[in-house]
C-alpha atoms as a PDB file:
ATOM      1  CA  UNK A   1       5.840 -45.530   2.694  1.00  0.00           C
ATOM      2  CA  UNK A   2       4.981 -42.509   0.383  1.00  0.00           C
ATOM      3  CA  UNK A   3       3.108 -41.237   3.503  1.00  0.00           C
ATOM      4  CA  UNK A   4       6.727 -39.619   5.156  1.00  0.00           C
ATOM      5  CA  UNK A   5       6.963 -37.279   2.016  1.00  0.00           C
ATOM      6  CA  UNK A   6       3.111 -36.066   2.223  1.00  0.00           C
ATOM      7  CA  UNK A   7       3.036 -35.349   5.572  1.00  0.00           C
ATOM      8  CA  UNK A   8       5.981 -33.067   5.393  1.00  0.00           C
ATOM      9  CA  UNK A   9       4.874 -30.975   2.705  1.00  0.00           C
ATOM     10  CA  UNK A  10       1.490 -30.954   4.286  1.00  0.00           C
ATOM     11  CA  UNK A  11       3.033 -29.543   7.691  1.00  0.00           C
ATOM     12  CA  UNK A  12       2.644 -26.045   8.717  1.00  0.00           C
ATOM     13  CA  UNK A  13       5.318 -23.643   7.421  1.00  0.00           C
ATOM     14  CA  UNK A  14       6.284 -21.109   9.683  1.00  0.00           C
ATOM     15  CA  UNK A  15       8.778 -18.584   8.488  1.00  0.00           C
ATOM     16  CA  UNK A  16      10.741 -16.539  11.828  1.00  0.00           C
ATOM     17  CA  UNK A  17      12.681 -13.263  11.136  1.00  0.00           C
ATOM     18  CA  UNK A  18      15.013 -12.024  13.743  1.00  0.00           C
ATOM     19  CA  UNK A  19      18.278 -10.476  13.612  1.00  0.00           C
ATOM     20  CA  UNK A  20      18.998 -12.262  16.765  1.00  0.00           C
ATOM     21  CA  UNK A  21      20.840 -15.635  15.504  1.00  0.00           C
ATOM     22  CA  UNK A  22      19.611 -16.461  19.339  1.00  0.00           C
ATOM     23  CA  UNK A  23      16.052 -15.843  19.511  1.00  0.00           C
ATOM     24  CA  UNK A  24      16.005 -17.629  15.571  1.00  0.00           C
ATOM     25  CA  UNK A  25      17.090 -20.453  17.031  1.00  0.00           C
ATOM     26  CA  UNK A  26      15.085 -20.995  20.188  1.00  0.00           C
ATOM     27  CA  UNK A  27      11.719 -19.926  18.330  1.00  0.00           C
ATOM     28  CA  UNK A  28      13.395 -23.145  15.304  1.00  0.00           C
ATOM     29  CA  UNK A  29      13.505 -25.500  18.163  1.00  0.00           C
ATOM     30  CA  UNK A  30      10.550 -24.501  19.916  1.00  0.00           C
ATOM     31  CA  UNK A  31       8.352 -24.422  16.959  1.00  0.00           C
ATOM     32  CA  UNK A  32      10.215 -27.782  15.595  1.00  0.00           C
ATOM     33  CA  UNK A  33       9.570 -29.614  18.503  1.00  0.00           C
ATOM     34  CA  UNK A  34       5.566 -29.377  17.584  1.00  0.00           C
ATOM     35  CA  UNK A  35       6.144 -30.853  14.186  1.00  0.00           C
ATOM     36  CA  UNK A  36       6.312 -27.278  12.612  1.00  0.00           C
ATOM     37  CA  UNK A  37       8.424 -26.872   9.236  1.00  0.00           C
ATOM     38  CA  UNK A  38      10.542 -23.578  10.578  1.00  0.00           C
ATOM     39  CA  UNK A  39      12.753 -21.085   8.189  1.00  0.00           C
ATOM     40  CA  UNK A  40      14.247 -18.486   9.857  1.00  0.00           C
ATOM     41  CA  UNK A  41      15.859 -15.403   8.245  1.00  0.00           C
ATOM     42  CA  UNK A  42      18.119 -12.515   9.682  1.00  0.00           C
ATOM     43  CA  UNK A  43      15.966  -9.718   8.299  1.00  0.00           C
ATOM     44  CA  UNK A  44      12.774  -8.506   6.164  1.00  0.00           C
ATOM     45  CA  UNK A  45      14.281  -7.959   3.650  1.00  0.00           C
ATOM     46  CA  UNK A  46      15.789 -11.754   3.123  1.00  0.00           C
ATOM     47  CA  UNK A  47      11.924 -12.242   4.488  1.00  0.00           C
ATOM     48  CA  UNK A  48      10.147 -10.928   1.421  1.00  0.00           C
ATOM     49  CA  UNK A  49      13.209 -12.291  -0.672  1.00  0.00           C
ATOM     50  CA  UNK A  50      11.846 -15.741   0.622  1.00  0.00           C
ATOM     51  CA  UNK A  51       8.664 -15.074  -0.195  1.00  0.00           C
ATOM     52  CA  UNK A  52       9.038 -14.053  -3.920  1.00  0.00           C
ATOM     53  CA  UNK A  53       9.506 -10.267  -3.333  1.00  0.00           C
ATOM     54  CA  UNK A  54      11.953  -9.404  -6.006  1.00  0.00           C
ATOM     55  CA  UNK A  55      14.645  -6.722  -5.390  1.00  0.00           C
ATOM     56  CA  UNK A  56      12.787  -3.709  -7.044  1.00  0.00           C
ATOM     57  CA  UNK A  57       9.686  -4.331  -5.025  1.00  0.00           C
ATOM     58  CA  UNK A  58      12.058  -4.898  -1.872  1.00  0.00           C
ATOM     59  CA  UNK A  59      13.960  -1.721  -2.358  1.00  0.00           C
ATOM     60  CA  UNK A  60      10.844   0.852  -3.966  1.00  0.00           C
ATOM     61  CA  UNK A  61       7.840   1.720  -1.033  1.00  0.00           C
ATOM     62  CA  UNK A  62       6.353   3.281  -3.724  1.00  0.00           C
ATOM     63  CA  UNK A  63       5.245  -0.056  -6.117  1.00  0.00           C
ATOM     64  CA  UNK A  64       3.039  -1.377  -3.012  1.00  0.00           C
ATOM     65  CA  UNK A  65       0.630  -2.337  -6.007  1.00  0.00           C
ATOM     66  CA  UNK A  66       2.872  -4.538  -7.294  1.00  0.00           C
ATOM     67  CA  UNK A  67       2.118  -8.099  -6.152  1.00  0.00           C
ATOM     68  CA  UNK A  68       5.085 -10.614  -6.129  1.00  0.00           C
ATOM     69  CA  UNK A  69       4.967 -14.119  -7.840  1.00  0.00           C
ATOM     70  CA  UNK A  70       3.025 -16.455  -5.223  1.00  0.00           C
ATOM     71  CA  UNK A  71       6.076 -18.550  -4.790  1.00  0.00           C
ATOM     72  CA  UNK A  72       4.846 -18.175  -1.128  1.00  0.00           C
ATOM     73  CA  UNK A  73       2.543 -20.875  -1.803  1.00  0.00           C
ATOM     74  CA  UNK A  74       5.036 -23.210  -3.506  1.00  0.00           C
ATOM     75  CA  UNK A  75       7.246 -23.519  -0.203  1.00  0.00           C
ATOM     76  CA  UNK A  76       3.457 -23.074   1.602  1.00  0.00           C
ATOM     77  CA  UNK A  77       4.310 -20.289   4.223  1.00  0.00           C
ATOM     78  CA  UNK A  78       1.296 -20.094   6.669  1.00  0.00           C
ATOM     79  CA  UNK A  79       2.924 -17.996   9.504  1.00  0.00           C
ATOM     80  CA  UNK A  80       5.024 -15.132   9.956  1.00  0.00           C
ATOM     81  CA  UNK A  81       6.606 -14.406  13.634  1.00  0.00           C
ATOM     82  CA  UNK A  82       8.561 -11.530  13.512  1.00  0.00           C
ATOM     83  CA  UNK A  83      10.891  -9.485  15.604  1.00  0.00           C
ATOM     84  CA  UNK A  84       9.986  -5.713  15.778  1.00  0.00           C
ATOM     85  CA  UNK A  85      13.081  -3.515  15.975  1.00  0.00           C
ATOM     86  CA  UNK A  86      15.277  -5.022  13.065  1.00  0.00           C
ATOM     87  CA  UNK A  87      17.736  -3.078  11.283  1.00  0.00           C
ATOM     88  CA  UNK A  88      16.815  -1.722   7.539  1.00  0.00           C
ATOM     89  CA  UNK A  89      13.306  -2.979   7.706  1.00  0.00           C
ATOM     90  CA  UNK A  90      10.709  -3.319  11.400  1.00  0.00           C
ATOM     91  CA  UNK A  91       8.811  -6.349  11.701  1.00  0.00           C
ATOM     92  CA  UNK A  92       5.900  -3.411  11.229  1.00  0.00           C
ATOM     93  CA  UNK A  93       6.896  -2.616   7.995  1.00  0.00           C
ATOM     94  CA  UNK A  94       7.605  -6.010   6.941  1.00  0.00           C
ATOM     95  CA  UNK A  95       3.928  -7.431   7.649  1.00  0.00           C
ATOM     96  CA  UNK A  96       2.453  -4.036   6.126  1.00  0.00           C
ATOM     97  CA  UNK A  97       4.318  -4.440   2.977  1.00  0.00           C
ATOM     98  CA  UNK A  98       3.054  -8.437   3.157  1.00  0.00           C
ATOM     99  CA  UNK A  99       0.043  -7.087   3.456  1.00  0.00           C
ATOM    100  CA  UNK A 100      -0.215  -4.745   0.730  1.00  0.00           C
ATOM    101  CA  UNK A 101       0.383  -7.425  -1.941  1.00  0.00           C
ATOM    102  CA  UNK A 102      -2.453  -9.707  -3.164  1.00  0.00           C
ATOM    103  CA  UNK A 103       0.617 -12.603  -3.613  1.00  0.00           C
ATOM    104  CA  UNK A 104       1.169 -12.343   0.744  1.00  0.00           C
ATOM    105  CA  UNK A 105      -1.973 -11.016   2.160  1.00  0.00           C
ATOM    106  CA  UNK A 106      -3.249 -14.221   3.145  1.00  0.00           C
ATOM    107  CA  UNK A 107      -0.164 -14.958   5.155  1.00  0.00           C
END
């Protein structure tokens, strides 16, 4: 009964960022199709805005020692796939600015 609810929270969250409305969606159906709870967002920015980031930290390199709220836990992200060459942000810079927060290193 109550097991339906558990299960989903308990499944692993990936979160996909692509600007390719394409590539989102095969990597959603793909990833779906193993039981995986998928978001998928157009950019890193809407990435990091997902994850907590607010937009100060998004928008200022220079606060890297800033660490977002760890809403990243309350919607339980475990994975990031991301697309390199994005405009405004790289998937590079997106996962080193994850990484230089203590709130999304672990991701």
């Amino acid at each position: 009964m109550g097991m339906g609810a558990a299960a989903s929270e308990s499944r692993f969250h990936v979160l996909a960022v692509d600007d390719s409305l394409l590539d989102r969606r095969l990597i959603e159906k793909l990833l779906k199709t193993s039981s995986y709870q998928v978001t998928t967002v157009d950019s890193g920015c809407k990435a990091l805005e997902f994850l907590g980031w607010s937009e100060e930290e998004r928008s200022n390199p220079a606060e890297t020692s800033v660490s977002p709220p760890n809403i990243h836990q309350e919607v339980g992200v475990n994975l990031v796939i991301t697309d390199y060459c994005m405009p405004g942000m790289t998937g590079y810079d997106l996962l080193k600015k994850m990484k230089e927060s203590s709130g999304t290193y672990s991701i």
